[in-house]
Protein backbone atom coordinates (compact mmCIF):
# COMPACT_ATOMS: atom_id res chain seq x y z
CA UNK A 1 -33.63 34.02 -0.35
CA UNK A 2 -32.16 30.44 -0.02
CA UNK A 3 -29.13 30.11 2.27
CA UNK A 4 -26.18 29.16 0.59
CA UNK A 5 -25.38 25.69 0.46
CA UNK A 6 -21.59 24.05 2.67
CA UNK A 7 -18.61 23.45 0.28
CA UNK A 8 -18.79 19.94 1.32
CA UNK A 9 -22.18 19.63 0.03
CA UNK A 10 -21.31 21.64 -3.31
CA UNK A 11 -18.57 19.27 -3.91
CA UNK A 12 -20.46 15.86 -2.74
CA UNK A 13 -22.81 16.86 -5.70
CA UNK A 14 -20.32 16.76 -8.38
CA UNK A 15 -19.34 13.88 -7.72
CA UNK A 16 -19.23 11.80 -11.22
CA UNK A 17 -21.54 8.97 -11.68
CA UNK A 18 -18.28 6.81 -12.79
CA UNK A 19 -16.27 7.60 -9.41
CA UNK A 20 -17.46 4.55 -8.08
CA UNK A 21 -17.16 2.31 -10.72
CA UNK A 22 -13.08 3.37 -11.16
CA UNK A 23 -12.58 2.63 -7.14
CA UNK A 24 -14.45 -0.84 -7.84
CA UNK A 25 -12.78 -1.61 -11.07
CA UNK A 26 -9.42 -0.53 -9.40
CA UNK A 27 -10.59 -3.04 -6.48
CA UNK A 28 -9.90 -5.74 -8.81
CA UNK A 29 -6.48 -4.42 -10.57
CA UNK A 30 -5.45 -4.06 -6.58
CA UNK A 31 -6.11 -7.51 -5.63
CA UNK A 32 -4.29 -8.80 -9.01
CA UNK A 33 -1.44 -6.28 -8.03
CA UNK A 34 -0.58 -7.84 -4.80
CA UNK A 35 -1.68 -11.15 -5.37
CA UNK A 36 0.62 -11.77 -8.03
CA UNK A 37 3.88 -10.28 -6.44
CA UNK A 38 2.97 -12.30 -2.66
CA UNK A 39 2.13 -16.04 -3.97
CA UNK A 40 5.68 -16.69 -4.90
CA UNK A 41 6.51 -17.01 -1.34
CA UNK A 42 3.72 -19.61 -0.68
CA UNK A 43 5.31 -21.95 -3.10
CA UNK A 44 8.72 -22.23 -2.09
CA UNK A 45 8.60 -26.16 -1.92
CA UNK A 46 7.58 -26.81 -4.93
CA UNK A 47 9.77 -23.92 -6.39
CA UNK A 48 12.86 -24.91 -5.13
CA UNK A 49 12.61 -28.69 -6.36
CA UNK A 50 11.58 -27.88 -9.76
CA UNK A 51 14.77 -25.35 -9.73
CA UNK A 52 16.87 -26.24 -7.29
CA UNK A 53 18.20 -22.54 -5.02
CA UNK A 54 19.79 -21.43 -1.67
CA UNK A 55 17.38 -20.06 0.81
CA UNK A 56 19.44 -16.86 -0.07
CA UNK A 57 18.69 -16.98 -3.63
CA UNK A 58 15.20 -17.73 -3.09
CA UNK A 59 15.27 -14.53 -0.91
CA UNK A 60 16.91 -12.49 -3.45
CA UNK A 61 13.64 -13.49 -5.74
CA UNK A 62 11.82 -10.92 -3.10
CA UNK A 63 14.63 -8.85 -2.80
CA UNK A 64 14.86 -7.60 -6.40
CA UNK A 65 11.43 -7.14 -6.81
CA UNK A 66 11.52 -4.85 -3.34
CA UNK A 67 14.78 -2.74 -4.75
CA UNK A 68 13.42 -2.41 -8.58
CA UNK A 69 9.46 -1.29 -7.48
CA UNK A 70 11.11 1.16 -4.69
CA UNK A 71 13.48 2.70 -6.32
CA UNK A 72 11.45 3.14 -9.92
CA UNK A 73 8.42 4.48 -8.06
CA UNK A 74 8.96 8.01 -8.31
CA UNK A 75 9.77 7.96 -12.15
CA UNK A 76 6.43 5.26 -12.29
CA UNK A 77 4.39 8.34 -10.54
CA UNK A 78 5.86 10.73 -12.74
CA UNK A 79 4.73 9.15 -15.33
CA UNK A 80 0.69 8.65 -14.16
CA UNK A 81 1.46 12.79 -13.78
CA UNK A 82 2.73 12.91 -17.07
CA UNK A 83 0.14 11.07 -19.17
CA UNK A 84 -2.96 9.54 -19.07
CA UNK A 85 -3.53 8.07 -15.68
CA UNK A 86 -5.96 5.53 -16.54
CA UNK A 87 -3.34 4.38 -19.83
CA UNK A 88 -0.49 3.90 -17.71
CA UNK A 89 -2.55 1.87 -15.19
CA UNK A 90 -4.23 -0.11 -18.11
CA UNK A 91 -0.36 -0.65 -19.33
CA UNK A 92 0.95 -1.45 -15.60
CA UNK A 93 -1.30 -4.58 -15.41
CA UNK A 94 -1.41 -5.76 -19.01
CA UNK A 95 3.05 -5.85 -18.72
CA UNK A 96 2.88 -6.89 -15.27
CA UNK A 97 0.26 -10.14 -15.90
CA UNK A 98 2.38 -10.91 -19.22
CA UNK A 99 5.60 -11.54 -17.10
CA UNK A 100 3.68 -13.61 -14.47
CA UNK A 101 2.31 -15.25 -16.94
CA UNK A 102 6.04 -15.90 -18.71
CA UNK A 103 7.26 -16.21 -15.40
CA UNK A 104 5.52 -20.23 -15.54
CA UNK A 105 7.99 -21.21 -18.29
CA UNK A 106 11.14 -20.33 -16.14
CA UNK A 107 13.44 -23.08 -16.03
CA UNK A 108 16.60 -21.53 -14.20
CA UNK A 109 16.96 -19.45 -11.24
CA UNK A 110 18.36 -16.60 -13.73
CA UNK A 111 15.19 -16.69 -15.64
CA UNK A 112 13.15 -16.56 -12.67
CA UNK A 113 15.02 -13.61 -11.47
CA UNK A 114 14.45 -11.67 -14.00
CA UNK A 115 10.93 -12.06 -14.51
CA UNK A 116 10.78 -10.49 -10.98
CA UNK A 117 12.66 -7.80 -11.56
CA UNK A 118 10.60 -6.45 -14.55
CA UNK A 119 7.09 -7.50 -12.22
CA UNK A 120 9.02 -4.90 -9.88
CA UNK A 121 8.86 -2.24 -12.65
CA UNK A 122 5.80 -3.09 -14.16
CA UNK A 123 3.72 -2.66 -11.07
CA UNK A 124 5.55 0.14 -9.57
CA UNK A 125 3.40 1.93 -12.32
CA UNK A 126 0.44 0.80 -10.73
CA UNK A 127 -0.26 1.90 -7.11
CA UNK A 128 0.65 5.91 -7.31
CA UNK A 129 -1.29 6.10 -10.91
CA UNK A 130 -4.30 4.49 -9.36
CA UNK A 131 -4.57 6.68 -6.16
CA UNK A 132 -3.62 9.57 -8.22
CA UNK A 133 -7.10 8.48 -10.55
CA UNK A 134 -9.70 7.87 -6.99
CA UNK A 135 -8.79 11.10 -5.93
CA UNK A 136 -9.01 12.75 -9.35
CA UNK A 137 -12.64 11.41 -8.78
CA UNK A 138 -13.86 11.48 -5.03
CA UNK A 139 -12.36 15.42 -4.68
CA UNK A 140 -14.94 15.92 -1.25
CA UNK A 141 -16.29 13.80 1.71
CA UNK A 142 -15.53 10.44 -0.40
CA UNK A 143 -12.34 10.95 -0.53
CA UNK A 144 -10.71 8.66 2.11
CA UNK A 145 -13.32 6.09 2.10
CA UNK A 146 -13.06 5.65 -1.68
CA UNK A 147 -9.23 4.80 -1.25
CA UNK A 148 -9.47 3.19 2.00
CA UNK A 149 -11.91 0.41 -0.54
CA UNK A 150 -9.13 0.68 -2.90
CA UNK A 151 -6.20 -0.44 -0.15
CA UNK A 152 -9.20 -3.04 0.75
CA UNK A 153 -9.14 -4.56 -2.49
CA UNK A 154 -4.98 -4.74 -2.34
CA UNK A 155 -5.12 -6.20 1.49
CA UNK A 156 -7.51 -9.03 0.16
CA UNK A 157 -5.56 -9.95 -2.77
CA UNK A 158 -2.45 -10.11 -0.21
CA UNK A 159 -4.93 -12.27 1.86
CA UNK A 160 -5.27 -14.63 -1.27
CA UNK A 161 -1.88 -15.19 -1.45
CA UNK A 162 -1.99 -18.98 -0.32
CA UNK A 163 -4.14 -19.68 -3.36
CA UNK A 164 -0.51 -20.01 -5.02
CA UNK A 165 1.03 -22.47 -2.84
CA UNK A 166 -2.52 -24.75 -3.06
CA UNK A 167 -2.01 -24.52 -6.83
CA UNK A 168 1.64 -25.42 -6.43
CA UNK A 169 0.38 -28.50 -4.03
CA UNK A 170 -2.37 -29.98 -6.58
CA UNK A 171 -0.59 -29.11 -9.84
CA UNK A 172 2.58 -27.77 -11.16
CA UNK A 173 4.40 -24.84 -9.36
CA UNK A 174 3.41 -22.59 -12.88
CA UNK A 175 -0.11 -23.28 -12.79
CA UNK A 176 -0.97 -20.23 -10.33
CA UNK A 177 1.34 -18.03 -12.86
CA UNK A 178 -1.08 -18.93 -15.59
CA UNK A 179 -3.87 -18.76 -14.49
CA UNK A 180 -3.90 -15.10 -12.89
CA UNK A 181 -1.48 -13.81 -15.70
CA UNK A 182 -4.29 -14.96 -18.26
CA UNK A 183 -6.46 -13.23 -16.32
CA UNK A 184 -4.88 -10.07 -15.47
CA UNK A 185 -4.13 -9.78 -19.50
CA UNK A 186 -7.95 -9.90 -20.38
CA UNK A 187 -8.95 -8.01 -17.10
CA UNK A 188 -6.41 -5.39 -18.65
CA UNK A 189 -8.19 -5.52 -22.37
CA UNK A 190 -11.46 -4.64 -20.17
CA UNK A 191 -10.61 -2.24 -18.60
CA UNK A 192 -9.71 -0.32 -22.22
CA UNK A 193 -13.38 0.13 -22.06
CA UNK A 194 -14.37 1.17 -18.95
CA UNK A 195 -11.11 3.09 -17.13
CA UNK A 196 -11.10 6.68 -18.26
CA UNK A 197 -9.23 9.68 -16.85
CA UNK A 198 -11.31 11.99 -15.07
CA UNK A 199 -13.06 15.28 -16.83
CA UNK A 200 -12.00 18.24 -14.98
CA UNK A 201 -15.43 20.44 -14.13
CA UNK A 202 -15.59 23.99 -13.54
CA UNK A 203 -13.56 25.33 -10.81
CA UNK A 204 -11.86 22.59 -10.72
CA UNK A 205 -7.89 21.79 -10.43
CA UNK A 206 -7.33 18.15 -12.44
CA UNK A 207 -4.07 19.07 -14.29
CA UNK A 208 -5.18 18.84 -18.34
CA UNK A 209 -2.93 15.82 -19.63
CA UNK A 210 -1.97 18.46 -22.34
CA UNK A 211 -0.38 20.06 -19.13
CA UNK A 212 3.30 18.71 -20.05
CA UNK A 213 4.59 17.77 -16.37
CA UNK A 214 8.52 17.28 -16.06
CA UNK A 215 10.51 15.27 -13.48
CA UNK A 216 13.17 16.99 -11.87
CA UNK A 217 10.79 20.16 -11.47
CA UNK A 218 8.17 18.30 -9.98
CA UNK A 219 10.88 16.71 -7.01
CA UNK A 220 11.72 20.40 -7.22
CA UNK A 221 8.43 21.73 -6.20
CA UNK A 222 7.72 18.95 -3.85
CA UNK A 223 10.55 18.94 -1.78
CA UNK A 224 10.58 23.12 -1.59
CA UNK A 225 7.48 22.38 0.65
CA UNK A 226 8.37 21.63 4.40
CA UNK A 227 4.80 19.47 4.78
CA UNK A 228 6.09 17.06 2.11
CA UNK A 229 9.15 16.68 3.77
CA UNK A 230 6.93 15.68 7.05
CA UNK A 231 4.81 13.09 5.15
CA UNK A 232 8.04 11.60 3.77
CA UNK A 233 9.71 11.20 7.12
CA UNK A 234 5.98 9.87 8.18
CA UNK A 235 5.58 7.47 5.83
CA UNK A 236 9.08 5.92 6.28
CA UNK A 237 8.69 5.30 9.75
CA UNK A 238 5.06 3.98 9.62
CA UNK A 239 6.91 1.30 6.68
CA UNK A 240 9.46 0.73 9.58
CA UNK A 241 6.93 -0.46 11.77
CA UNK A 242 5.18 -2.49 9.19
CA UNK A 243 7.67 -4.52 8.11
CA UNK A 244 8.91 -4.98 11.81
CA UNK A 245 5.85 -6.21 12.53
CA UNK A 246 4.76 -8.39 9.78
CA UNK A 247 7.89 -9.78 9.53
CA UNK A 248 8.05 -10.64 13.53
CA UNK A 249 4.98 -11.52 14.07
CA UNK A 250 5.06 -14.76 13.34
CA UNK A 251 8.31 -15.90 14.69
CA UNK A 252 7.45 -13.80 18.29
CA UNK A 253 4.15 -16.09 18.54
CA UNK A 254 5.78 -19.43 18.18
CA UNK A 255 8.56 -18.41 20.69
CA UNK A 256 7.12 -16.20 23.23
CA UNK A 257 4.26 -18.37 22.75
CA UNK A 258 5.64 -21.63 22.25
CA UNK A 259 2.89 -22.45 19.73
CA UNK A 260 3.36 -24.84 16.46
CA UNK A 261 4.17 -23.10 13.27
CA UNK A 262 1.07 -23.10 11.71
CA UNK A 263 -0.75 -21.76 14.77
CA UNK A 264 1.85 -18.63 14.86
CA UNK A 265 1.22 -18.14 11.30
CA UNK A 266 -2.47 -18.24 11.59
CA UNK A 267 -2.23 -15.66 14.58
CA UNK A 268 0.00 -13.35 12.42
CA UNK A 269 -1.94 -13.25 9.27
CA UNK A 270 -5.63 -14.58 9.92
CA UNK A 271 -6.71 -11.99 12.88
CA UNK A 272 -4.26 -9.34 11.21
CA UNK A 273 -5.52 -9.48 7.70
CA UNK A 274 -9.18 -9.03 9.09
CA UNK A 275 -8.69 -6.31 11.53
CA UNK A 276 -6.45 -4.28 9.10
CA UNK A 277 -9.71 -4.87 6.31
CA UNK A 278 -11.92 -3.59 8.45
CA UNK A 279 -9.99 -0.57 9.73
CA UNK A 280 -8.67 0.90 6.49
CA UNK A 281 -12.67 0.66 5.81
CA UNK A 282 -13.66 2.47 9.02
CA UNK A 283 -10.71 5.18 8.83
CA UNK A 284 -11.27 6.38 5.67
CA UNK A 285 -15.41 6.31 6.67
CA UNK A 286 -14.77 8.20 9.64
CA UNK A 287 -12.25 10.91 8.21
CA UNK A 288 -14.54 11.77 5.21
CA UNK A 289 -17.05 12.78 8.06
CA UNK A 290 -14.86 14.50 10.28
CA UNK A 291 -13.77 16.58 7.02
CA UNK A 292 -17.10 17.95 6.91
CA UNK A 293 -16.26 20.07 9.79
CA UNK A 294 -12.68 20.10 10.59
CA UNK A 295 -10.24 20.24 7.12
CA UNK A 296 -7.32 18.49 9.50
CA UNK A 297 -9.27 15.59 9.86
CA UNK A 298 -6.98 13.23 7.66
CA UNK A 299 -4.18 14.31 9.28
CA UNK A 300 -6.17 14.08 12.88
CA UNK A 301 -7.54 10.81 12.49
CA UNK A 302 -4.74 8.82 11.55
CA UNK A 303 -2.70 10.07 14.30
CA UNK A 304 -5.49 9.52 16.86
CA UNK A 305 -5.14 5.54 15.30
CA UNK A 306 -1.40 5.52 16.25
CA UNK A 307 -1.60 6.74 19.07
CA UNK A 308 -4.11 3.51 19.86
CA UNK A 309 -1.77 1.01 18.21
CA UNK A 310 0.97 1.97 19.92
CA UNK A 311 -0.05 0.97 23.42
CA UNK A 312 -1.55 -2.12 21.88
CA UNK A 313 1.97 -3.30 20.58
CA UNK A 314 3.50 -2.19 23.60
CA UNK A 315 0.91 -4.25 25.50
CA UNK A 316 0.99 -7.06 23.22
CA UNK A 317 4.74 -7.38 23.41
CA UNK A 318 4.82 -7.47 27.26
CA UNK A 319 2.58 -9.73 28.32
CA UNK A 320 2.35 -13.73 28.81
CA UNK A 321 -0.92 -14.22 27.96
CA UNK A 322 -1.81 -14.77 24.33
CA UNK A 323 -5.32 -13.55 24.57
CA UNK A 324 -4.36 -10.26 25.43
CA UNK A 325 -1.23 -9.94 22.88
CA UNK A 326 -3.56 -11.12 20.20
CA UNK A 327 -5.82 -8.12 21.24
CA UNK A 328 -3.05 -5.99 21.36
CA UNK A 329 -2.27 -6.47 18.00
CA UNK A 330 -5.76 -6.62 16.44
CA UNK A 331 -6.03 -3.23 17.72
CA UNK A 332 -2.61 -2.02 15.89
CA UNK A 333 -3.91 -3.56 12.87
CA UNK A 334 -7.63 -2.04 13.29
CA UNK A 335 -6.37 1.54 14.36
CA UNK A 336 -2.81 1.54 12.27
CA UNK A 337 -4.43 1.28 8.42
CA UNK A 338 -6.45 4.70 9.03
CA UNK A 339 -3.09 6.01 7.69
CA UNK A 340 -3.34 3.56 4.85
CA UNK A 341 -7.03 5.17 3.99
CA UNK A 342 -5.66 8.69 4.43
CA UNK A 343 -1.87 8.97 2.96
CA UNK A 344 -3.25 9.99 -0.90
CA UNK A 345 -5.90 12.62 0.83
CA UNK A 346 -3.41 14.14 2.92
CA UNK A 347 -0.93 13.82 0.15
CA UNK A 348 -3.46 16.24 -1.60
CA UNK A 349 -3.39 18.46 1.23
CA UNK A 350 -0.07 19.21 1.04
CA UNK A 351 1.20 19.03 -2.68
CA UNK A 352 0.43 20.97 -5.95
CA UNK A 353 -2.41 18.96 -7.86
CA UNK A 354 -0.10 18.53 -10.68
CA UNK A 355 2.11 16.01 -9.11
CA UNK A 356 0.40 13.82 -6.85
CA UNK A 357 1.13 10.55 -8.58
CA UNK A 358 5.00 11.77 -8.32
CA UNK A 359 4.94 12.67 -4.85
CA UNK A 360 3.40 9.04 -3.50
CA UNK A 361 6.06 7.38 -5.93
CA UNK A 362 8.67 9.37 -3.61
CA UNK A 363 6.77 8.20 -0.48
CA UNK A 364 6.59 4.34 -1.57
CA UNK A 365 10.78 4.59 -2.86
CA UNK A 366 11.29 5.72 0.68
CA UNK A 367 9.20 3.69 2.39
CA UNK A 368 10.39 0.54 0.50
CA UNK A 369 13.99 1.54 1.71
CA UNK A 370 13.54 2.40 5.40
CA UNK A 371 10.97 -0.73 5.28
CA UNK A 372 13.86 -2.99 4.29
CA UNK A 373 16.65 -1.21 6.17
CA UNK A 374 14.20 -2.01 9.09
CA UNK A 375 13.80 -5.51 8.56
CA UNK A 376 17.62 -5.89 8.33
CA UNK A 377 18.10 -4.11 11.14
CA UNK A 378 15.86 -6.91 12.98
CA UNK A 379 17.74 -9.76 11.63
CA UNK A 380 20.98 -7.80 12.84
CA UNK A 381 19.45 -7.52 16.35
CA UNK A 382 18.05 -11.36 16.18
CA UNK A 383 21.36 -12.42 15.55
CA UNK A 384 22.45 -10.43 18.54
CA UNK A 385 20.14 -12.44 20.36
CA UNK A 386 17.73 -9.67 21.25
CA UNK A 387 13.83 -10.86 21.99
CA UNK A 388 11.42 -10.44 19.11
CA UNK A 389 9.38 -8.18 22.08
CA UNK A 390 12.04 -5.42 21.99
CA UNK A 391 11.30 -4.87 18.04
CA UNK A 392 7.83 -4.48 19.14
CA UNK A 393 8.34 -2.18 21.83
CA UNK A 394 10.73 -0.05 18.55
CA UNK A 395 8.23 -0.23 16.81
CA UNK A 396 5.19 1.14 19.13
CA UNK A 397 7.55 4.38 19.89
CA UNK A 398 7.85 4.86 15.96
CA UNK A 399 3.87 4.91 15.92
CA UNK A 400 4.04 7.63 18.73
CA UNK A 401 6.56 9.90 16.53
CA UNK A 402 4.69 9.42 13.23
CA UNK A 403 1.48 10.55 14.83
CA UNK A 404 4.07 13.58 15.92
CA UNK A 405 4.53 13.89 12.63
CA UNK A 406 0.93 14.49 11.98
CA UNK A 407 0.63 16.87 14.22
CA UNK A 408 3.04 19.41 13.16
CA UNK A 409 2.22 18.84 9.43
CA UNK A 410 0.57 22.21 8.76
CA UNK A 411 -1.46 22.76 5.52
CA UNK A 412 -2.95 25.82 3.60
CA UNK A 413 -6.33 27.52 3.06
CA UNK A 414 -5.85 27.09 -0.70
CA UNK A 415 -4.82 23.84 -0.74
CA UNK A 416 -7.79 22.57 0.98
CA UNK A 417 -10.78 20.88 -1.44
């Protein structure tokens, strides 16, 4: 008689031949996705002389993108919950490249402020529906790699960023808008073809779309569960210590440092950028195969990673010599993104099936305002002329009570997949 085969395996064989062509396809929508919201602020030169702004209008540009894509993000889940996930994705980046693309024939600051506020609604649509879709997919030990790619693709489009302020130098400051709104548009007609919801198989729990989701009883059900309310308070205080950090960084290198501006920047973003690629890569590699034999494993791993960035910040925010703070921080960024790999697959742990897209839109609303309140809070202390170090050393105990966090979150035998 042949022994029965693990669940692990059972599931690793139904996985659908198009799982991953969605994560790679989504790859590309991620890259567009960041890339068009970030290359604004590599322009600013050129920006400000073609319409002439304060620095605190040119901030406000950011600003209402941050407050419109937070706060519509758990209606923008609801809706991937709601519908067709692979629709409202398709819809997310053909709206979202149109107004980047309008966004080149803005003539006043007005104009141009508005154009940012509907990218901010536009793409809020995007992230939650497209996690929502991988995980519809990858439902075993592919799971956290497959979005771990997917937060690749989004990290490397951020990377790309200075392509916009190259444009801006060589040609007009509208020519990057364009170009990758053009693009995103026929990327988005492509993708009519090839981006389809996933088929639930047998024994299997993909909500139907005919399935008619609604809002407030979805919050309802997600907040009755004490896990979610973990993950939340998680999630907040890892965006805490992102934004402290990346928005910091730079300024603590050229200081502490006493390095040129350039050569901060490049120490902020160039070793950063690379460390983070490569650990939301190895995180979500490494938690698929710890799943096989321990179902806590996404909540394990990323905690274990915190637990490694935090000394490294603490170290790195202590020391005089910039060899070891720039190891310090390579580590946070190496060790940190195994929560960015594993947030969605320990979202799944946690949540009814039916409203996944609506519970991550509550996690990014709340991690967009801690994230903000946290970077305020730094300017507040800056002004109080506080070192950059002692946000860093903030910021490193945060990563020790998130990875508390983990720890307590408990999750249930039937929830597990």
């Amino acid at each position: 008689m042949a022994l029965a085969q693990p669940a692990t395996a059972v599931l690793e064989s139904k996985l659908p031949a198009r799982a991953w062509l969605v994560v790679a396809l989504l790859c590309v929508v991620g890259g567009l996705n960041y890339l068009d919201r970030v290359m604004i602020t590599t322009m600013r030169g050129s920006i400000v002389e073609a319409i002439p702004m304060s620095d605190t209008q040119f901030g406000l540009l950011t600003a209402v993108f941050l407050w419109t894509y937070g706060l519509l993000s758990p209606m923008a889940g609801f809706l991937a919950d709601r519908f067709s996930r692979s629709r409202v994705i398709i819809g997310s980046l053909f709206v979202w490249s149109a107004v980047t693309f309008l966004t080149a024939f803005s003539t006043t600051f007005g104009e141009l402020l508005a154009t940012r506020a509907l990218m901010g609604v536009s793409e809020a649509c995007y992230i939650p529906a497209a996690l929502a879709l991988i995980v519809d997919y990858h439902r075993g030990t592919t799971r956290s790699l497959a979005t771990g790619i997917h937060v690749g693709g989004m990290m490397l489009g951020q990377s790309l960023g200075f392509v916009g302020g190259w444009m801006a130098e060589r040609h007009a400051w509208s020519t990057a808008f364009q170009i990758f709104g053009l693009v995103g548009v026929v990327y988005a007609v492509v993708l009519v073809f090839f981006l389809k919801d996933a088929t639930p198989q047998r024994n299997e729990s993909i909500p139907p779309v005919a399935q008619k989701v609604q809002f407030i009883p979805a919050l309802r059900n997600l907040f009755s569960r004490g896990s979610f309310g973990l993950a939340l308070l998680f999630w907040g205080f890892l965006g805490m210590v992102g934004w402290l950090i990346i928005g910091w960084l730079p300024t603590y290198y050229k200081e502490h440092f006493q390095l040129p501006q350039g050569e901060a920047g490049l120490y902020a973003t160039g070793y950063l950028h690379t460390s983070a690629l490569i650990g939301v890569l190895l995180g979500g590699f490494l938690a698929d195969r710890w799943s096989r034999t321990n179902p806590r494993a996404r909540l394990l791993l990323p905690a274990i990673g915190l637990l490694l960035a935090a000394p490294g910040v603490f170290l790195a925010s202590t020391t005089d010599m910039l060899p070891l703070a720039v190891a310090g921080f390579v580590l946070y960024a190496l060790t940190r993104t195994f929560s960015d790999a594993n947030m969605m697959p320990i979202l799944c742990l946690i949540t009814d099936s039916r409203y996944r897209a609506t519970g991550y839109g509550v996690l990014n609303m709340f991690s967009c305002i801690v994230g903000g309140a946290g970077i305020y809070l730094g300017g507040m202390l800056r002004d109080s002329h506080i070192d950059v170090s002692v946000l860093f050393r903030v910021a490193a105990v945060l990563m020790v009570l998130c990875a508390g966090i983990l720890f307590s979150i408990r999750i249930k035998p039937e929830e597990l997949e």
